[in-house]
Protein backbone atom coordinates (compact mmCIF):
# COMPACT_ATOMS: atom_id res chain seq x y z
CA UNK A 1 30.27 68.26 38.15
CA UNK A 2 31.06 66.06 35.52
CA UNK A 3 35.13 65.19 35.19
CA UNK A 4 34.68 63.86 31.45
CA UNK A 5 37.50 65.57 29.48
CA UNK A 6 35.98 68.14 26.72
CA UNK A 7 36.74 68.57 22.97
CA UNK A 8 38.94 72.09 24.28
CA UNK A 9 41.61 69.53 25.86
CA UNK A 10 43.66 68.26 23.11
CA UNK A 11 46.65 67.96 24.63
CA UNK A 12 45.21 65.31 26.66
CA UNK A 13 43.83 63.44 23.51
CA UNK A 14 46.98 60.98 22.59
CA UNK A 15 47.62 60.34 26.46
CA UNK A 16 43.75 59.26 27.39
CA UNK A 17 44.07 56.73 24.98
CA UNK A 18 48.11 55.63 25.87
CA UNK A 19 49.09 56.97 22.35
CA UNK A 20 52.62 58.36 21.40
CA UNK A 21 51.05 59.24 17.99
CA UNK A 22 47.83 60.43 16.09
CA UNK A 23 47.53 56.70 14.03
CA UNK A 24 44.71 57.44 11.81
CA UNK A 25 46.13 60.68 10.05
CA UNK A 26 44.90 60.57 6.67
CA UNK A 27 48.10 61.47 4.99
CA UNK A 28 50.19 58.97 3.09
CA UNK A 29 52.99 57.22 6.22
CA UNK A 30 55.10 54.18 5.42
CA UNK A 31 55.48 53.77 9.02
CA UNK A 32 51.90 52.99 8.58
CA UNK A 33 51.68 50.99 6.06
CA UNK A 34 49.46 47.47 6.63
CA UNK A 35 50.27 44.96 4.41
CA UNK A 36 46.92 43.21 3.47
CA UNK A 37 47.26 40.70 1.24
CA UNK A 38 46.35 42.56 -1.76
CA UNK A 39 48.78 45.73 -1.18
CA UNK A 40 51.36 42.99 -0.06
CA UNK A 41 50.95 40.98 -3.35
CA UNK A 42 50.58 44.19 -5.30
CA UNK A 43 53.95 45.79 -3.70
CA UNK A 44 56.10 42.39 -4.49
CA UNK A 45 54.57 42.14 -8.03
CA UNK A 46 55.49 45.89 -8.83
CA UNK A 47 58.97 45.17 -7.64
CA UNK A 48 59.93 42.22 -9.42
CA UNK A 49 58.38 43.97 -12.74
CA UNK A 50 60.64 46.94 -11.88
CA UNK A 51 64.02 44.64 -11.26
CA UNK A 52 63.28 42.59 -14.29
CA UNK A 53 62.91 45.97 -16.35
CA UNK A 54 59.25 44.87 -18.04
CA UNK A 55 58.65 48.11 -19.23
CA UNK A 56 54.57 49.28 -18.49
CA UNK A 57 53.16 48.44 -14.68
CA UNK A 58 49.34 49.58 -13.86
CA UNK A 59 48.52 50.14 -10.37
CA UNK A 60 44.87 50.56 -9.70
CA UNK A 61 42.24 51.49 -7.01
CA UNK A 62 39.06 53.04 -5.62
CA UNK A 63 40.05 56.64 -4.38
CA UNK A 64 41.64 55.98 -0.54
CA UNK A 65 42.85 52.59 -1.24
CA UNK A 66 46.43 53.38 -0.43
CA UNK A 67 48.13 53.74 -4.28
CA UNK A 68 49.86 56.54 -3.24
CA UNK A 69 51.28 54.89 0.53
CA UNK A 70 52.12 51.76 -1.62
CA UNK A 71 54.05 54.05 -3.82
CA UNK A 72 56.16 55.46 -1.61
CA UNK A 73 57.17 51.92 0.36
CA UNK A 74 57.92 51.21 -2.93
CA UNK A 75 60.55 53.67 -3.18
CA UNK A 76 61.85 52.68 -0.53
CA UNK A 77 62.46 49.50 -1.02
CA UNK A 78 63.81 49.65 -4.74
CA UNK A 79 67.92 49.30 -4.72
CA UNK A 80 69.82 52.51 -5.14
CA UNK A 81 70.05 51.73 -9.04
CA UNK A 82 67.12 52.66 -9.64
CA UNK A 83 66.30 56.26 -10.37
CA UNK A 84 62.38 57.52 -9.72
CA UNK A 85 60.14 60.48 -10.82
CA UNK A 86 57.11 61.61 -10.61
CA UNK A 87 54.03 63.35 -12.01
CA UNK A 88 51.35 64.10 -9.24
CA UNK A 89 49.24 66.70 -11.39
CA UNK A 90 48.77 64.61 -15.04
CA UNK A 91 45.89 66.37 -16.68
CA UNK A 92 48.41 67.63 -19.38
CA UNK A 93 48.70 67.29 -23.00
CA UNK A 94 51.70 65.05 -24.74
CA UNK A 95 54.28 68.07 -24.49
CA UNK A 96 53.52 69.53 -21.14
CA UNK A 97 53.53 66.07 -20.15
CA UNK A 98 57.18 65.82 -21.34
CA UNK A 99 58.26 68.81 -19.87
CA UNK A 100 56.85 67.70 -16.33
CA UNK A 101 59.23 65.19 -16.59
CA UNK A 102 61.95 66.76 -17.56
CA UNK A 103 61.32 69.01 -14.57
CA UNK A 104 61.04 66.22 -12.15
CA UNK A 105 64.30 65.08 -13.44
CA UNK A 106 65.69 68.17 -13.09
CA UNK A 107 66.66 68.03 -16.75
CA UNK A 108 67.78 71.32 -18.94
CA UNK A 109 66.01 70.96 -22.45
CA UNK A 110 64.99 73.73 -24.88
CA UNK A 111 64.39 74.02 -28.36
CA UNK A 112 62.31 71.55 -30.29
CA UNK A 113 60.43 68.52 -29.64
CA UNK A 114 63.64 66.80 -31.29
CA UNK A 115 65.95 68.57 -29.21
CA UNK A 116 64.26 67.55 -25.99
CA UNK A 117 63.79 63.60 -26.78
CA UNK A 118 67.66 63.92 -27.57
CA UNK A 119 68.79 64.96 -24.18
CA UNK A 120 65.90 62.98 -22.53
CA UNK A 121 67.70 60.05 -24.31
CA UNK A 122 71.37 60.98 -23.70
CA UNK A 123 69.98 60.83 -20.17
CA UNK A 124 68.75 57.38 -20.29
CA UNK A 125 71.72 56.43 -21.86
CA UNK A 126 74.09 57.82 -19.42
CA UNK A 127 72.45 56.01 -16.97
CA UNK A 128 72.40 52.56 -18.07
CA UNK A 129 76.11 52.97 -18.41
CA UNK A 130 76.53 53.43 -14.85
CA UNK A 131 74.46 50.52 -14.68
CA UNK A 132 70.84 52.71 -13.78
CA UNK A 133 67.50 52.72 -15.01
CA UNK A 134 64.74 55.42 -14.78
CA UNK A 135 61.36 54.39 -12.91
CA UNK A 136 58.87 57.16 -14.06
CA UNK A 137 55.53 56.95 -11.74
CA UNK A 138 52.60 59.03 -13.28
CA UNK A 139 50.06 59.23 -10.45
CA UNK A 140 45.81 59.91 -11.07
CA UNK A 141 47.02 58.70 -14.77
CA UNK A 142 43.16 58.41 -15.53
CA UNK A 143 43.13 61.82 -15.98
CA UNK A 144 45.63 61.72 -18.96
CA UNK A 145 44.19 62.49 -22.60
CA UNK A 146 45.20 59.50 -24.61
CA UNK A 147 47.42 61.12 -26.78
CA UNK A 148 49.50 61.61 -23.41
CA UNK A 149 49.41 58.29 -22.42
CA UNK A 150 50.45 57.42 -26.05
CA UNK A 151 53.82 60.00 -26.13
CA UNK A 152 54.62 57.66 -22.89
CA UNK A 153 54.14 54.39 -24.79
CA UNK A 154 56.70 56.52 -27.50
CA UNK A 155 59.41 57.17 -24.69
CA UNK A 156 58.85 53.80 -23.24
CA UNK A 157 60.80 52.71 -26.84
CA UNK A 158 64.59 53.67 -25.71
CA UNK A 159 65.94 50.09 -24.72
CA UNK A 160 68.70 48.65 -24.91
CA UNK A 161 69.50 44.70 -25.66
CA UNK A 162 69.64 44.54 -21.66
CA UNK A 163 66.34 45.71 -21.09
CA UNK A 164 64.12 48.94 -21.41
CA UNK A 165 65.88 52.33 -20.64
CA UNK A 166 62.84 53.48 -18.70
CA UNK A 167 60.14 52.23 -17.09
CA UNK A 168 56.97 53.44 -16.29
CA UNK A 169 54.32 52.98 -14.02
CA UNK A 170 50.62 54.35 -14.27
CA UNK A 171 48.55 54.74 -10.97
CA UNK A 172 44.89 55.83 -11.00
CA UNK A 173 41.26 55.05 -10.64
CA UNK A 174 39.31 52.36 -12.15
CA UNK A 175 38.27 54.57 -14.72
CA UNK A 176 42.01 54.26 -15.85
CA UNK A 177 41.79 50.51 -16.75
CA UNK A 178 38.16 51.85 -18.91
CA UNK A 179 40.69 54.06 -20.99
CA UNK A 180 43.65 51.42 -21.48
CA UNK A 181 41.14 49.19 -22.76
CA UNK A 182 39.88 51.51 -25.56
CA UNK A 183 40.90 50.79 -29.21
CA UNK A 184 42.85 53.82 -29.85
CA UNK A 185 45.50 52.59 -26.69
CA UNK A 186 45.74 49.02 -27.75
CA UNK A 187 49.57 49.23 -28.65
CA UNK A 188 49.87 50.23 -25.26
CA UNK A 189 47.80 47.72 -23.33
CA UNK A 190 49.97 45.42 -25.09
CA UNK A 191 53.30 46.67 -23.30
CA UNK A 192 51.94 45.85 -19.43
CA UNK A 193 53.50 43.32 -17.65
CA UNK A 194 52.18 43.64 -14.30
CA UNK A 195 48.80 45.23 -13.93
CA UNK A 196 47.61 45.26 -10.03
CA UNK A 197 44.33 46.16 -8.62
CA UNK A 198 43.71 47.32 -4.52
CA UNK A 199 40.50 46.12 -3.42
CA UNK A 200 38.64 47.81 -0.07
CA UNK A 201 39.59 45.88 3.40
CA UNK A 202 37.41 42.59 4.51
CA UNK A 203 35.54 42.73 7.74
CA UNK A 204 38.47 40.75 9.25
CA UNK A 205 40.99 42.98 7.51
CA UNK A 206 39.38 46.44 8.62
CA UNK A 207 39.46 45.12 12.52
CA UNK A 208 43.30 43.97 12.11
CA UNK A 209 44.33 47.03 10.24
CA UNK A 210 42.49 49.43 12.76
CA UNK A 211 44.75 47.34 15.69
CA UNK A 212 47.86 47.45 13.47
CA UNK A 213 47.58 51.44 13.61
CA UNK A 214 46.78 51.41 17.21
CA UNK A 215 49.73 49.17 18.22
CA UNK A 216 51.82 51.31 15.70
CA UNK A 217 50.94 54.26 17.80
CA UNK A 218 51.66 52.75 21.57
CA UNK A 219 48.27 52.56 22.32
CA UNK A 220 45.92 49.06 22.94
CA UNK A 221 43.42 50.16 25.52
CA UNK A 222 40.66 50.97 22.85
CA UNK A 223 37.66 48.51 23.67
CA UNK A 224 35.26 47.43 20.84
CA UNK A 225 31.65 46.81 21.23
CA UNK A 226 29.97 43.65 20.07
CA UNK A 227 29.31 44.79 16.90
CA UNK A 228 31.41 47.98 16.29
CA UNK A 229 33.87 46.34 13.81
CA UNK A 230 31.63 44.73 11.49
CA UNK A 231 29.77 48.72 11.79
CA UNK A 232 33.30 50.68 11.11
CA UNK A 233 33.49 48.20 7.87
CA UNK A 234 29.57 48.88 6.37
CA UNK A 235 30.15 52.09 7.28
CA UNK A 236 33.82 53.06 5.81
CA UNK A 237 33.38 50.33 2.94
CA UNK A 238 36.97 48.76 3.76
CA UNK A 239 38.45 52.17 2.25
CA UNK A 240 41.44 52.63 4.26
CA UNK A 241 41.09 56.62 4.02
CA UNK A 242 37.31 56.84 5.20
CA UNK A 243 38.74 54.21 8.05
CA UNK A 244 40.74 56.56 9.24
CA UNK A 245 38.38 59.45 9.39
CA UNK A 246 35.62 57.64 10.90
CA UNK A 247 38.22 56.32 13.63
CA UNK A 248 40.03 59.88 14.29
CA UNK A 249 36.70 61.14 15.04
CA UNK A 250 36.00 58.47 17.16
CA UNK A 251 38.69 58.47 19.20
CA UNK A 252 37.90 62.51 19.72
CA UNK A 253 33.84 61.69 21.05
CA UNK A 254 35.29 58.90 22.81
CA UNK A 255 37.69 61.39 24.17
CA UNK A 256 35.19 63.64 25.14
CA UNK A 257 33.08 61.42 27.01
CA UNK A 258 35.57 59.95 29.02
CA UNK A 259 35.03 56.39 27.51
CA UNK A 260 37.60 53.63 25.69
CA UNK A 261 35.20 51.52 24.37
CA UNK A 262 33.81 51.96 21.02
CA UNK A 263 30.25 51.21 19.83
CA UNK A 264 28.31 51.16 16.91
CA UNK A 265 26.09 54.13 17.54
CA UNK A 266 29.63 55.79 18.54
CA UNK A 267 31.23 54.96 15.43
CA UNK A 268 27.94 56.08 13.29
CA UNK A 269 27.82 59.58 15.09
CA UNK A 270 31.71 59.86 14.20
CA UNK A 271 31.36 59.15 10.39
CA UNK A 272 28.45 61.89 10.76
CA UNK A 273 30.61 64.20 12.29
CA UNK A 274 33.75 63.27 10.47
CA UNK A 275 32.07 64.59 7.06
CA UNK A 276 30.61 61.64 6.11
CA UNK A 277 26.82 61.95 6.93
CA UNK A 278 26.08 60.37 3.14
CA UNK A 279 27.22 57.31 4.41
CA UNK A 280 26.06 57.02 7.65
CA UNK A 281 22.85 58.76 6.52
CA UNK A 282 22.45 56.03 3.49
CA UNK A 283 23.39 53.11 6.05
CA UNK A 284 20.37 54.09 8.85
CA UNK A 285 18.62 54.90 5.76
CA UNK A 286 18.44 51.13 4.38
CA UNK A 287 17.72 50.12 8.32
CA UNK A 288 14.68 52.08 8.39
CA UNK A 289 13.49 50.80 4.63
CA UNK A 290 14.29 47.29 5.97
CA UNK A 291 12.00 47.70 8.89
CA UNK A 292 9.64 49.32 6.86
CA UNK A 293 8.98 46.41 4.62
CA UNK A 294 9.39 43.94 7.23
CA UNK A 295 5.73 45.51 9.27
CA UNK A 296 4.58 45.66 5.50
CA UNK A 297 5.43 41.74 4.58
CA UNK A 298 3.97 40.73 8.45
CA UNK A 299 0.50 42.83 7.81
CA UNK A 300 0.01 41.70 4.23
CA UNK A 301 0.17 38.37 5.46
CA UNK A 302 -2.19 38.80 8.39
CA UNK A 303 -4.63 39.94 5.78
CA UNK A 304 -4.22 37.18 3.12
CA UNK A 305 -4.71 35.06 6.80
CA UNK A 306 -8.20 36.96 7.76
CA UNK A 307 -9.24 36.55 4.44
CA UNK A 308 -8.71 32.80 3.60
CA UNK A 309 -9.90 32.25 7.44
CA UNK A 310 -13.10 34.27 6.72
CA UNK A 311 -13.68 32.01 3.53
């Protein structure tokens, strides 16, 4: 009778593998954050825009390219002066917008539009003279209309001859840099000063970012196959958040067969299983087509041979 361990035996999952912790959880974990050298380069340039109160900052990314983790290590690294916010659900027009805000802030406003922007000011003004500034963070800001995203270029006026009174920075999709770039936003575009773009994982930089989580979580007696990395990256597409999938479900059929190494086919069946099957499906797909064409090229050319031969 086989001894494998089973998929029922969870409990046993983190120790198989030497692991204190589960390191390719999908959710957002500064204690996992990897600092490739875009997110690095991306998290310093944000900063330094931020302390030097520039006003507009872009952040942008494929969906699972770690905007939001990057985010929040960049709270946490900002000095105490600075005061943040944040709008997670943005598909609002220009006054829902500014009540969001106000919200966040935790800011008591009512009347008119007037009324609002006056307290919203007094606000900003009451911190710069305890020597504070306001760092407002809309996040999926493609999803803005752009007479939103213009009321923010309107608040982003309240300065003072030290420096802007708020700052703001947008996060979202590529389609986000598609909308700043229209005519009707062209004040706006004008008013970035740091405008940052994630980029998916290299080969190299999926295998050293699957190790960093490993080592992050206790454990370094996972084996790769020849082959397996350069897999996990064709098949993920350097996305952090499909890396982690694909590897979570890896560890679990690894698990369940009793095995620490990791191989290709092992690593295609767990992007299959892990909800994935597009990818892995499209990847075996252009395998097959490649094969295909290669039999076609070899007999077309054994029958342009027979047939100059038979001349």
């Amino acid at each position: 009778m086989s001894s494998s361990p089973r998929y029922t035996e969870v409990p046993d999952y983190l120790g198989f593998f030497g692991l204190r912790d589960h390191p390719f959880r999908i959710t957002p974990d500064t204690d996992y954050f990897y600092p490739s050298r875009a997110h690095k380069a991306a998290l310093e340039a944000l900063k330094y825009g931020i302390l030097r109160r520039e006003g507009f900052l872009v952040l942008t990314g494929e969906p699972g390219t770690g905007k939001t983790l990057l985010i929040r290590m960049l709270f946490r690294e900002l000095p105490e002066e600075v005061v943040t916010a944040m709008v997670l659900t943005p598909a609002l027009g220009p006054e829902a917008l500014f009540e969001a805000v106000l919200e966040d802030l935790e800011i008591r406003a009512s009347g008119s539009k007037e009324a609002m922007l006056k307290t919203f000011r007094d606000y900003l003004f009451e911190l710069s003279r305890r020597g504070r500034t306001l760092l407002l963070v809309i996040d999926e800001a493609q999803n803005l209309p752009p007479e939103s995203l213009e009321e923010l270029r309107l608040l982003s006026n309240f300065e003072t001859e030290k420096g802007k009174l708020l700052q703001i920075l947008l996060s979202g999709q590529p389609a986000l840099e598609e909308k700043l770039r229209s005519p009707e936003l062209a004040q706006l575009a004008q008013r970035i000063t740091v405008w940052e773009r994630l980029s998916p994982f290299s080969r190299e930089e999926v295998a050293d970012y699957v190790r960093f989580r490993l080592a992050r979580a206790g454990g370094a007696g996972i084996v790769f196959s020849r082959g397996a990395e350069g897999e996990l990256t064709r098949l993920s597409g350097g996305i952090p958040r499909v890396i982690n999938k694909i590897m979570d479900r890896a560890l679990l059929v690894a698990f369940a067969r009793g095995t620490h190494r990791l191989s290709p086919g092992l690593l295609r069946e767990a992007a299959e299983a892990a909800a994935l099957p597009s990818t892995a499906i499209r990847t075996g797909g252009k395998r097959i087509r490649w094969m295909a064409g290669l039999v076609l090229l070899v007999l077309l050319l054994g029958l342009a041979y027979v047939y100059l031969v038979g001349r």
